[in-house]
C-alpha atoms as a PDB file:
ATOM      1  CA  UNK A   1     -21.566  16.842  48.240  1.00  0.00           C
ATOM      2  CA  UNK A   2     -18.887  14.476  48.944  1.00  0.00           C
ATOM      3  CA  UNK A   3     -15.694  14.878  50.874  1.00  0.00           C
ATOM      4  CA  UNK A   4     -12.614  12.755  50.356  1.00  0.00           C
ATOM      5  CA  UNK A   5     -10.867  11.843  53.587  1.00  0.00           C
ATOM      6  CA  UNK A   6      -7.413   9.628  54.054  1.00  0.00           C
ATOM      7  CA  UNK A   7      -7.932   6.086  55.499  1.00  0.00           C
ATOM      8  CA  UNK A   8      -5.218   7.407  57.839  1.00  0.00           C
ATOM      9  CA  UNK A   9      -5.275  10.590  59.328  1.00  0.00           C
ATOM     10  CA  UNK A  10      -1.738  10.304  60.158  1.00  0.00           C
ATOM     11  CA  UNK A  11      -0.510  10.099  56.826  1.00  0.00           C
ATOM     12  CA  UNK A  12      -2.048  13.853  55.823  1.00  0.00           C
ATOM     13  CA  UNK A  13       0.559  16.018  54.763  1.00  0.00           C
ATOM     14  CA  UNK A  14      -0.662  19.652  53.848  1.00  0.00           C
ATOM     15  CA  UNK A  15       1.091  20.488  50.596  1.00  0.00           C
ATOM     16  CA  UNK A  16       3.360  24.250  50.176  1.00  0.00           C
ATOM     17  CA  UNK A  17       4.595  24.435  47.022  1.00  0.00           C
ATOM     18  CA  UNK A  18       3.378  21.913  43.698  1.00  0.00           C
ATOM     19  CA  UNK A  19       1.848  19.464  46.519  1.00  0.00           C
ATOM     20  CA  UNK A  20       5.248  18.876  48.111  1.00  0.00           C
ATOM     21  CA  UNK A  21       5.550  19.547  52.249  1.00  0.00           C
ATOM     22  CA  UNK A  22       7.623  21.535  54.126  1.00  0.00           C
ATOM     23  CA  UNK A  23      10.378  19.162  54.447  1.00  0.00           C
ATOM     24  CA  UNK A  24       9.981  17.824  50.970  1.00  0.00           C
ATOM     25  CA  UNK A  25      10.452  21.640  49.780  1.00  0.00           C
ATOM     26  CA  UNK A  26      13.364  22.218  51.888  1.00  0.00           C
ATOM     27  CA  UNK A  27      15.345  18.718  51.152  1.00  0.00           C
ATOM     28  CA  UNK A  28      14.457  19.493  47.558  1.00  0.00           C
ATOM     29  CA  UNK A  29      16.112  22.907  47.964  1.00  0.00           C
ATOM     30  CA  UNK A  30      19.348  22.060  49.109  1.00  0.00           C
ATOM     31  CA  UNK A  31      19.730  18.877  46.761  1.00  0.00           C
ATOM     32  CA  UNK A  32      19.380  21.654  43.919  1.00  0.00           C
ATOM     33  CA  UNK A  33      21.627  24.087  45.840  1.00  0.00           C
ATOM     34  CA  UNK A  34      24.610  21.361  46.322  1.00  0.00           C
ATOM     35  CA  UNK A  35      24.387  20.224  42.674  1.00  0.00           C
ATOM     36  CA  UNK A  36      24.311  23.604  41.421  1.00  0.00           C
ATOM     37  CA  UNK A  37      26.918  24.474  43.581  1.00  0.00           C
ATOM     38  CA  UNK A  38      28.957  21.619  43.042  1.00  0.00           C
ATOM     39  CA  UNK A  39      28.576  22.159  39.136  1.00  0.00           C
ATOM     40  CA  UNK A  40      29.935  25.679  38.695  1.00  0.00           C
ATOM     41  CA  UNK A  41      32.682  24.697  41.489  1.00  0.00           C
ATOM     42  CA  UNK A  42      34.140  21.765  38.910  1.00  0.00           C
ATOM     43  CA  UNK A  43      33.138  22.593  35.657  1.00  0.00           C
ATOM     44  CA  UNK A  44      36.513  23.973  34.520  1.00  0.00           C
ATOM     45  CA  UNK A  45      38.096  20.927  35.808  1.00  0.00           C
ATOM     46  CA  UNK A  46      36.124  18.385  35.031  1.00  0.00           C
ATOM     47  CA  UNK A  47      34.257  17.361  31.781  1.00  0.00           C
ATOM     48  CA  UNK A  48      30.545  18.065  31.643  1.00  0.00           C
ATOM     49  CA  UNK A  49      28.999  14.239  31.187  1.00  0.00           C
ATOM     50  CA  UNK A  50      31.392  13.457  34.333  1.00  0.00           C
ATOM     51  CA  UNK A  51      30.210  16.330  36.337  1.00  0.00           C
ATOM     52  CA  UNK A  52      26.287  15.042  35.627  1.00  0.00           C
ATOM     53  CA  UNK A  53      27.105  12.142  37.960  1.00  0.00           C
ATOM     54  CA  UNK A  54      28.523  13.802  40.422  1.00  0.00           C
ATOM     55  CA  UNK A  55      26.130  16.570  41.107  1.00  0.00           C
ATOM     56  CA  UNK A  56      23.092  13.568  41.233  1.00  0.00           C
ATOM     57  CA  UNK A  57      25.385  11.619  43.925  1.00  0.00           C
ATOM     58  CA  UNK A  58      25.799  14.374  45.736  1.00  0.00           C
ATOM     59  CA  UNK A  59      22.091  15.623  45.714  1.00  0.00           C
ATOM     60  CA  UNK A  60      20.409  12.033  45.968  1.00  0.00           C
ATOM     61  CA  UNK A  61      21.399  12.105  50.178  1.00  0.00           C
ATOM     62  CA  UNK A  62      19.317  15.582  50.143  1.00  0.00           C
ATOM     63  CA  UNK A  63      16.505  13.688  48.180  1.00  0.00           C
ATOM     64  CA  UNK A  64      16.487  11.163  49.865  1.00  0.00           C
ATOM     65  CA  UNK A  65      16.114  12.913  53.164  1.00  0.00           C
ATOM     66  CA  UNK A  66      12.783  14.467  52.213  1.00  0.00           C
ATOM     67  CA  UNK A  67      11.336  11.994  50.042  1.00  0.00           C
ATOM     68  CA  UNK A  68      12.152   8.409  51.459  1.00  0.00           C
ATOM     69  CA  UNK A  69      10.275   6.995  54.203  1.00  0.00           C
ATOM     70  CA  UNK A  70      10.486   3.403  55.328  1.00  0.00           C
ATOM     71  CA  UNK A  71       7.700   1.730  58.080  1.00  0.00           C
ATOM     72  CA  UNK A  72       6.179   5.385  58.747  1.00  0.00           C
ATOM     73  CA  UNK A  73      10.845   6.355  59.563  1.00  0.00           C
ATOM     74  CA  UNK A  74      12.089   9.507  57.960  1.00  0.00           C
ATOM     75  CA  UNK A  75      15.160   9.078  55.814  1.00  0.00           C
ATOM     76  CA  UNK A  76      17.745  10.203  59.381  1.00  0.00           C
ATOM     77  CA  UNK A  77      15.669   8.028  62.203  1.00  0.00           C
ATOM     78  CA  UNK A  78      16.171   4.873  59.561  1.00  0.00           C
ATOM     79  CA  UNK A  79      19.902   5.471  59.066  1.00  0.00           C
ATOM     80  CA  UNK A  80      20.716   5.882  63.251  1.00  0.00           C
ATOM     81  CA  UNK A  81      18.351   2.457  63.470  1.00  0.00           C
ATOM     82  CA  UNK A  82      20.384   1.330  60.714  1.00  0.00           C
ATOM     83  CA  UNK A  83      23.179   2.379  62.127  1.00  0.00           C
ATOM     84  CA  UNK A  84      22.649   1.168  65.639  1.00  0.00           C
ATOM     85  CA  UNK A  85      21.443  -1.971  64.602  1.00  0.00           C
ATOM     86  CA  UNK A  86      24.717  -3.298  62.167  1.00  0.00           C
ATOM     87  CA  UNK A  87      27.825  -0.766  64.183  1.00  0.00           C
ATOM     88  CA  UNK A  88      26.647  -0.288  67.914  1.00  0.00           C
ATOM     89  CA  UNK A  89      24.605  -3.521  68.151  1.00  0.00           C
ATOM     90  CA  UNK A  90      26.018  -6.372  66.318  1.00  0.00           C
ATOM     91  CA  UNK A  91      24.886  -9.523  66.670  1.00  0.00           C
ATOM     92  CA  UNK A  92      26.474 -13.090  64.609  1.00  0.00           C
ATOM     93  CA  UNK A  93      23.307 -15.081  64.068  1.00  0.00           C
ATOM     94  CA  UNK A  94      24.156 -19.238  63.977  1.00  0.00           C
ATOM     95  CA  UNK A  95      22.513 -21.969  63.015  1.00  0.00           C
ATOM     96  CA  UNK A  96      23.384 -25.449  64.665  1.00  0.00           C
ATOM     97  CA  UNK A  97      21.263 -28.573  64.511  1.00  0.00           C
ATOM     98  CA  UNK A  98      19.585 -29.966  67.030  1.00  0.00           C
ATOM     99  CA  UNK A  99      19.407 -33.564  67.114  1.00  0.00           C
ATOM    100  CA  UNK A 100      17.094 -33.709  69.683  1.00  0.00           C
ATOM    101  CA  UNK A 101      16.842 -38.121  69.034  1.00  0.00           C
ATOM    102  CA  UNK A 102      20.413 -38.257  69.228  1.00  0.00           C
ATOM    103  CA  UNK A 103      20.903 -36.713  72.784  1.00  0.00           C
ATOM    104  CA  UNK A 104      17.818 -38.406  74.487  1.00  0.00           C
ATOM    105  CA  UNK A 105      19.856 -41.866  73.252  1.00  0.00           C
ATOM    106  CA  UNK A 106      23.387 -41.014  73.654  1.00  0.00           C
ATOM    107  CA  UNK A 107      24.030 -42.290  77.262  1.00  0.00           C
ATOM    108  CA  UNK A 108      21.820 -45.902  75.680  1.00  0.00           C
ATOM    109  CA  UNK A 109      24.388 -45.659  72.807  1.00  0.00           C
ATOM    110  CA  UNK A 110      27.408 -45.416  74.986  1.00  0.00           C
ATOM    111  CA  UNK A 111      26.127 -48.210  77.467  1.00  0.00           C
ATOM    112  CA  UNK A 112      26.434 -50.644  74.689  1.00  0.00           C
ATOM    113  CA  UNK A 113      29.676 -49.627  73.825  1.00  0.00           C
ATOM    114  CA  UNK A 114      30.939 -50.413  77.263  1.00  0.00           C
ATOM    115  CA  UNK A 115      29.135 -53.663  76.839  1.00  0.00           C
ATOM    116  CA  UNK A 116      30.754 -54.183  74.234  1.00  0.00           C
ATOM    117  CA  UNK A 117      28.027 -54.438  71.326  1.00  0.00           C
ATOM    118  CA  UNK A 118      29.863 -51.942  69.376  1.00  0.00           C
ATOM    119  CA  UNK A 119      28.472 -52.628  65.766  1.00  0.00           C
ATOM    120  CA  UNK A 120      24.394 -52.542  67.204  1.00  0.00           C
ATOM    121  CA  UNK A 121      25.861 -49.006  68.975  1.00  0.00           C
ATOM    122  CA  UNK A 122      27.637 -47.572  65.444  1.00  0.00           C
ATOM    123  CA  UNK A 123      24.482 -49.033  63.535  1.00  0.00           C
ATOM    124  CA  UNK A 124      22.036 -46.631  65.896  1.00  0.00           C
ATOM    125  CA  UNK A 125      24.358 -44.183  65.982  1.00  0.00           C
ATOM    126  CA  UNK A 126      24.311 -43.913  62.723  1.00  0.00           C
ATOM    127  CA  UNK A 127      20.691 -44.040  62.424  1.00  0.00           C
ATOM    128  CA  UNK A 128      20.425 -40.863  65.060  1.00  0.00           C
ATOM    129  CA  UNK A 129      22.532 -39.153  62.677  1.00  0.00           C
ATOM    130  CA  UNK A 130      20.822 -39.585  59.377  1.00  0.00           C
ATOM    131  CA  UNK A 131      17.479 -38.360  60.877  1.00  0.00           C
END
């Protein structure tokens, strides 16, 4: 006899209804419902190959809420991190080099500038630079 058993337990999902979950079945429910409903709702208006698109974009959110998970996050907790982490918490990430040489030797360089070696200063100043 032999028993199959998930290398995670956490990841066991009993399936409903053609092996999808309870949320799967539900999401899956009203992304039909909103296409259907936004099909017979245009399609005197609008031509048919036009309406197609429309009814997928507006059932792909539905989808996507019961079918997309990201790092173990249902579809809503990764769009309020998502959220939170580009609207509520911005941050500006910049990059500045840091010459680390070139400040241990700048009081040096300016010494012999005062003392009036100026070209032996630019040449190590330049040096500091270029590495």
């Amino acid at each position: 006899m032999e028993i199959n058993i998930n290398k995670d337990i956490r990841e066991y999902t009993e399936g409903i209804f053609f092996g999808l979950n309870q949320r799967q079945l539900i999401c899956s429910g009203m992304a039909i419902g909103a296409a259907v409903a936004v099909y017979f709702l245009t399609k005197d208006v609008i031509s048919s190959e036009f309406i197609t698109y429309i009814c997928m974009a507006v059932a792909a959110p539905f989808a996507a809420l019961g079918f997309v998970k990201y790092n173990g996050m249902p579809m809503e907790k990764l769009a309020v991190v998502w959220f939170r982490d580009n609207f509520l918490c911005p941050r500006r990430l910049t990059f500045r080099a840091n010459n680390f040489y070139r400040e241990v030797t700048r009081d040096y360089l300016d010494h012999l500038v005062k003392e009036g070696l100026k070209e032996h200063a630019e040449e190590l100043k330049h040096d500091t630079e270029a590495g």
